[in-house]
C-alpha atoms as a PDB file:
ATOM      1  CA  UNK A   1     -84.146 -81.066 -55.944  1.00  0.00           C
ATOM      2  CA  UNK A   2     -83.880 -82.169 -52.468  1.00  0.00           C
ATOM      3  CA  UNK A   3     -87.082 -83.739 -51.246  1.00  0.00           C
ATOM      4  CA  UNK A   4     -87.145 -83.467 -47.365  1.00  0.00           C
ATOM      5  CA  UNK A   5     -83.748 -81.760 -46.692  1.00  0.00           C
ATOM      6  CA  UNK A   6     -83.336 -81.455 -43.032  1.00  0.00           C
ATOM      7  CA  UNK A   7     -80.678 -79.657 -40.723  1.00  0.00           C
ATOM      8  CA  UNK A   8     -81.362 -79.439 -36.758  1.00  0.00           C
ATOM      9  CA  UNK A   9     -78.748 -77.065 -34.795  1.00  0.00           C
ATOM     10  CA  UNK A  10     -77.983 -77.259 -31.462  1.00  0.00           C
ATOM     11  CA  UNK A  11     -79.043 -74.177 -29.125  1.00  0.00           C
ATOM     12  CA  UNK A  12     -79.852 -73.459 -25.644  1.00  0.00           C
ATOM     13  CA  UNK A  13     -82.026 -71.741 -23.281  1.00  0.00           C
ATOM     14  CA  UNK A  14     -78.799 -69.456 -22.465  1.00  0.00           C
ATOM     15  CA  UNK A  15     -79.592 -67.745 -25.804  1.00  0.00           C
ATOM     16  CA  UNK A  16     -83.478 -66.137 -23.869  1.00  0.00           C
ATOM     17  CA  UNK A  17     -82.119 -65.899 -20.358  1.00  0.00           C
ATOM     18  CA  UNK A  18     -80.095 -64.048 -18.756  1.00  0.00           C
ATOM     19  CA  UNK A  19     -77.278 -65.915 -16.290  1.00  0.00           C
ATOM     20  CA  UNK A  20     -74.252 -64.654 -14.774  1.00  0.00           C
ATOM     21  CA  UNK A  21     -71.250 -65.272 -16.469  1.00  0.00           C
ATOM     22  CA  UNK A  22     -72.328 -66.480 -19.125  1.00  0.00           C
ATOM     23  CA  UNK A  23     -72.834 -63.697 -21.629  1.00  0.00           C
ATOM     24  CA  UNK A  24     -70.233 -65.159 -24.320  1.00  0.00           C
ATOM     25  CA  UNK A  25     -72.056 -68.363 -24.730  1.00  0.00           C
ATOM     26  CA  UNK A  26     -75.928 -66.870 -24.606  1.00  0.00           C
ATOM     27  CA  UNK A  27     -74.320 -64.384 -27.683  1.00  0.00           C
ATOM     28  CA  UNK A  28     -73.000 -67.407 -29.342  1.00  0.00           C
ATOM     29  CA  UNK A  29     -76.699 -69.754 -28.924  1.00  0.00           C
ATOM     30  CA  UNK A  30     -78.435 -66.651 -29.798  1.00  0.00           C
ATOM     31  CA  UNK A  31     -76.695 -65.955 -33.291  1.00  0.00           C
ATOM     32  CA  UNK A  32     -77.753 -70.267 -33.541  1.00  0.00           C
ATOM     33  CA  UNK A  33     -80.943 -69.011 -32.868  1.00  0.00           C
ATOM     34  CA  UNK A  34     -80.963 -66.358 -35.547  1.00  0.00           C
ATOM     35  CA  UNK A  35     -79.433 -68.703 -37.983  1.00  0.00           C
ATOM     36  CA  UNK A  36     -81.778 -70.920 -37.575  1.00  0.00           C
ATOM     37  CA  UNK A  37     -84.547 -68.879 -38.896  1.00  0.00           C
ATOM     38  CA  UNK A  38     -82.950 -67.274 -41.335  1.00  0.00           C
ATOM     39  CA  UNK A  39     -81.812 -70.092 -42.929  1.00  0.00           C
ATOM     40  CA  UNK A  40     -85.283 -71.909 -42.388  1.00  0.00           C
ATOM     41  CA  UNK A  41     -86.650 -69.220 -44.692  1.00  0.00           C
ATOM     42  CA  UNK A  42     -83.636 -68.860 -47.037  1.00  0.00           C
ATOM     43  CA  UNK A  43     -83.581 -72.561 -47.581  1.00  0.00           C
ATOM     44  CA  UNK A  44     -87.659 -73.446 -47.701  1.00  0.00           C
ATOM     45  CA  UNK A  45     -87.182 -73.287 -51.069  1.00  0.00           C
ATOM     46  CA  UNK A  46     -85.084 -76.096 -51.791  1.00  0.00           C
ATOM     47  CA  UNK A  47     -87.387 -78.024 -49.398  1.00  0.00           C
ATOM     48  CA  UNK A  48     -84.967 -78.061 -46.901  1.00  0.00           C
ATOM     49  CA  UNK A  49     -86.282 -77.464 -42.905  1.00  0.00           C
ATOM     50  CA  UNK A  50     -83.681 -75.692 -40.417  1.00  0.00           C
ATOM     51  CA  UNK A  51     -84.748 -76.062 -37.063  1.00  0.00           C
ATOM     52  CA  UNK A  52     -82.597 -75.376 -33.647  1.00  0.00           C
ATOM     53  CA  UNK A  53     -83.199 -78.258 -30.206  1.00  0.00           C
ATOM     54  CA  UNK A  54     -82.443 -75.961 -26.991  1.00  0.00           C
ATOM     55  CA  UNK A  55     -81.915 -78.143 -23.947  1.00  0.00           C
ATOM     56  CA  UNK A  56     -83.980 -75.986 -21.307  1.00  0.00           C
ATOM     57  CA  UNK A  57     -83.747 -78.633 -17.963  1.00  0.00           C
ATOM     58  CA  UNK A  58     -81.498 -80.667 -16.419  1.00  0.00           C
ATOM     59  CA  UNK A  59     -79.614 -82.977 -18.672  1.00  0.00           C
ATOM     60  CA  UNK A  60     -76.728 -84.931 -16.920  1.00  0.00           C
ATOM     61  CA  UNK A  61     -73.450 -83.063 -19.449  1.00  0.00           C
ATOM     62  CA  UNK A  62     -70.015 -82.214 -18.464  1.00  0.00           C
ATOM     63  CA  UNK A  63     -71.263 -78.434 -18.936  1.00  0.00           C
ATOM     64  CA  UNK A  64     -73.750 -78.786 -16.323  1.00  0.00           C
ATOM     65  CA  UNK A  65     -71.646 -80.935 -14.047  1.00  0.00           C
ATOM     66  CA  UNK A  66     -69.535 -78.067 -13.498  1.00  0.00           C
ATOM     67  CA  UNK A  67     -72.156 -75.938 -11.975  1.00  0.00           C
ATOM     68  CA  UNK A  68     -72.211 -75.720  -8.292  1.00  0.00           C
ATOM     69  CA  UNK A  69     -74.699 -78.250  -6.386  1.00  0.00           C
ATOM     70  CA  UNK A  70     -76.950 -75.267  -5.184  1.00  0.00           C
ATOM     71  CA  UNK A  71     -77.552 -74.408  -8.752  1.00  0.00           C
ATOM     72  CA  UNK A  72     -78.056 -78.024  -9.724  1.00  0.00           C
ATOM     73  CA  UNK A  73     -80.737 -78.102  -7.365  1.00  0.00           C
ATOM     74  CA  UNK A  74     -81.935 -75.041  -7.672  1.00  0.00           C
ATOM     75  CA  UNK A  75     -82.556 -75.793 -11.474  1.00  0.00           C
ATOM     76  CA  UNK A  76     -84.487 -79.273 -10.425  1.00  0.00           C
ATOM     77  CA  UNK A  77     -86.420 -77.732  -7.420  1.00  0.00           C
ATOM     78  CA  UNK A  78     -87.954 -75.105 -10.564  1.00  0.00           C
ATOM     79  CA  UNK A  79     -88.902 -78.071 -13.060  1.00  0.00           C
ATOM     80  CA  UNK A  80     -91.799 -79.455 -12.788  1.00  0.00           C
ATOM     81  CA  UNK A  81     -91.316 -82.918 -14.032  1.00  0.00           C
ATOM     82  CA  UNK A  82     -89.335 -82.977 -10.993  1.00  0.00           C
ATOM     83  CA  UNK A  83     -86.216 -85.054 -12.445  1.00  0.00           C
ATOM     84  CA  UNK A  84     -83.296 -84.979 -15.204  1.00  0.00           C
ATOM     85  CA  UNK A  85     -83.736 -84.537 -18.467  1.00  0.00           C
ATOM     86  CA  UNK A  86     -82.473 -87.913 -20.536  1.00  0.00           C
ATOM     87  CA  UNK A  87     -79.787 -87.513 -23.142  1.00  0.00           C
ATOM     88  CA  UNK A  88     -82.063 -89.830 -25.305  1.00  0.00           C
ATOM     89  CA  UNK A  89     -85.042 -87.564 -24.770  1.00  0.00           C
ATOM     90  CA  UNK A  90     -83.284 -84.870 -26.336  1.00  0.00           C
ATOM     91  CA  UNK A  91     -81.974 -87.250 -29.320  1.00  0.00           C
ATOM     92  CA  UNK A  92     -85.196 -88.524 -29.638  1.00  0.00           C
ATOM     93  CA  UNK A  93     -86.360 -84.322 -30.582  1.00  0.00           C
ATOM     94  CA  UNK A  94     -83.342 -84.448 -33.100  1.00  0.00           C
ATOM     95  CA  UNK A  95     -84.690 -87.440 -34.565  1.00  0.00           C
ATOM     96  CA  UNK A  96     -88.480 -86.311 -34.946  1.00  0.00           C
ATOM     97  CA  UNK A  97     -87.259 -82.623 -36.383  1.00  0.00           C
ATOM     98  CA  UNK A  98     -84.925 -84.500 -38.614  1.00  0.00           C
ATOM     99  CA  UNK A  99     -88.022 -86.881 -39.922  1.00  0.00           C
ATOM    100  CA  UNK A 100     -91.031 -86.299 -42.714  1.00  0.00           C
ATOM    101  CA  UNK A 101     -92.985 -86.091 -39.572  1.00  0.00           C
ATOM    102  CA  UNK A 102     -91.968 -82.506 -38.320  1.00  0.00           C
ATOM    103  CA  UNK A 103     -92.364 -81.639 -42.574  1.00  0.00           C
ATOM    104  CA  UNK A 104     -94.096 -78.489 -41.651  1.00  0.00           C
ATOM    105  CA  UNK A 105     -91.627 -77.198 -38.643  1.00  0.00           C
ATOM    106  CA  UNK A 106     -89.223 -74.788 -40.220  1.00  0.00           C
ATOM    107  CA  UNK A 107     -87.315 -72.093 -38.693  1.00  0.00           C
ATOM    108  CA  UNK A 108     -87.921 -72.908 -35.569  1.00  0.00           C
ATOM    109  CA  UNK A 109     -86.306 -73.686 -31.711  1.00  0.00           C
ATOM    110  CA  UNK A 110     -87.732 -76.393 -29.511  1.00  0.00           C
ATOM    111  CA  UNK A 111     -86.762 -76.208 -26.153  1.00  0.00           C
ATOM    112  CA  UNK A 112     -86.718 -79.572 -24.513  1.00  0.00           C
ATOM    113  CA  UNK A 113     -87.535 -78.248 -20.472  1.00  0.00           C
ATOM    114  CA  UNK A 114     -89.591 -80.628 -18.249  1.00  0.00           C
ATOM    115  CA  UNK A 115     -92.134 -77.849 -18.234  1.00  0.00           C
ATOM    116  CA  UNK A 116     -89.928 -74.856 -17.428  1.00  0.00           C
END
């Protein structure tokens, strides 16, 4: 038996909010979403956690490089830690979901946001 199993899927904010254009990939984060807690409760069992990081902010990626500047800023003038999000703030959520010390987080979505 598995004694601290751990999986940690990648979502996004896309999956609660609604943006223009963009309906494909909020279906797709959504159905992580779903997954996520589904499998967090089909899984328990075998002691194994399944819990979803969603990248709510700014963080510098080729996905949001291709947004126009106006919506770049418009997404930083709305967050209130005022600033980007840092890749290794996000890996450092992977890292604490994958570890005994998130033992009791299962099924669940974290969204990494600077306070949006």
């Amino acid at each position: 038996k598995i004694e601290n199993g751990a999986i940690v899927n990648l979502t996004s904010v896309a999956s609660r909010v609604s943006l223009p254009f963009y309906a494909d990939y909020a279906a797709s984060k959504a159905s992580v979403d779903s997954l996520t807690r589904n499998f967090g409760v089909e899984l328990a069992p075998y002691n194994i956690r399944v819990n979803g990081v969603g990248p709510a902010g700014i963080v510098p990626t080729i996905m949001f490089a291709q947004l126009p500047k106006h919506i770049q800023q418009l997404i930083l003038d709305r967050t209130p830690a005022h600033r980007y999000g840092l890749p290794e703030e996000v890996a450092n959520l992977y890292l604490f979901l994958a570890s005994p010390h998130s033992s009791y987080i299962n099924g669940q979505t974290v969204y990494i946001s600077g306070g949006q």
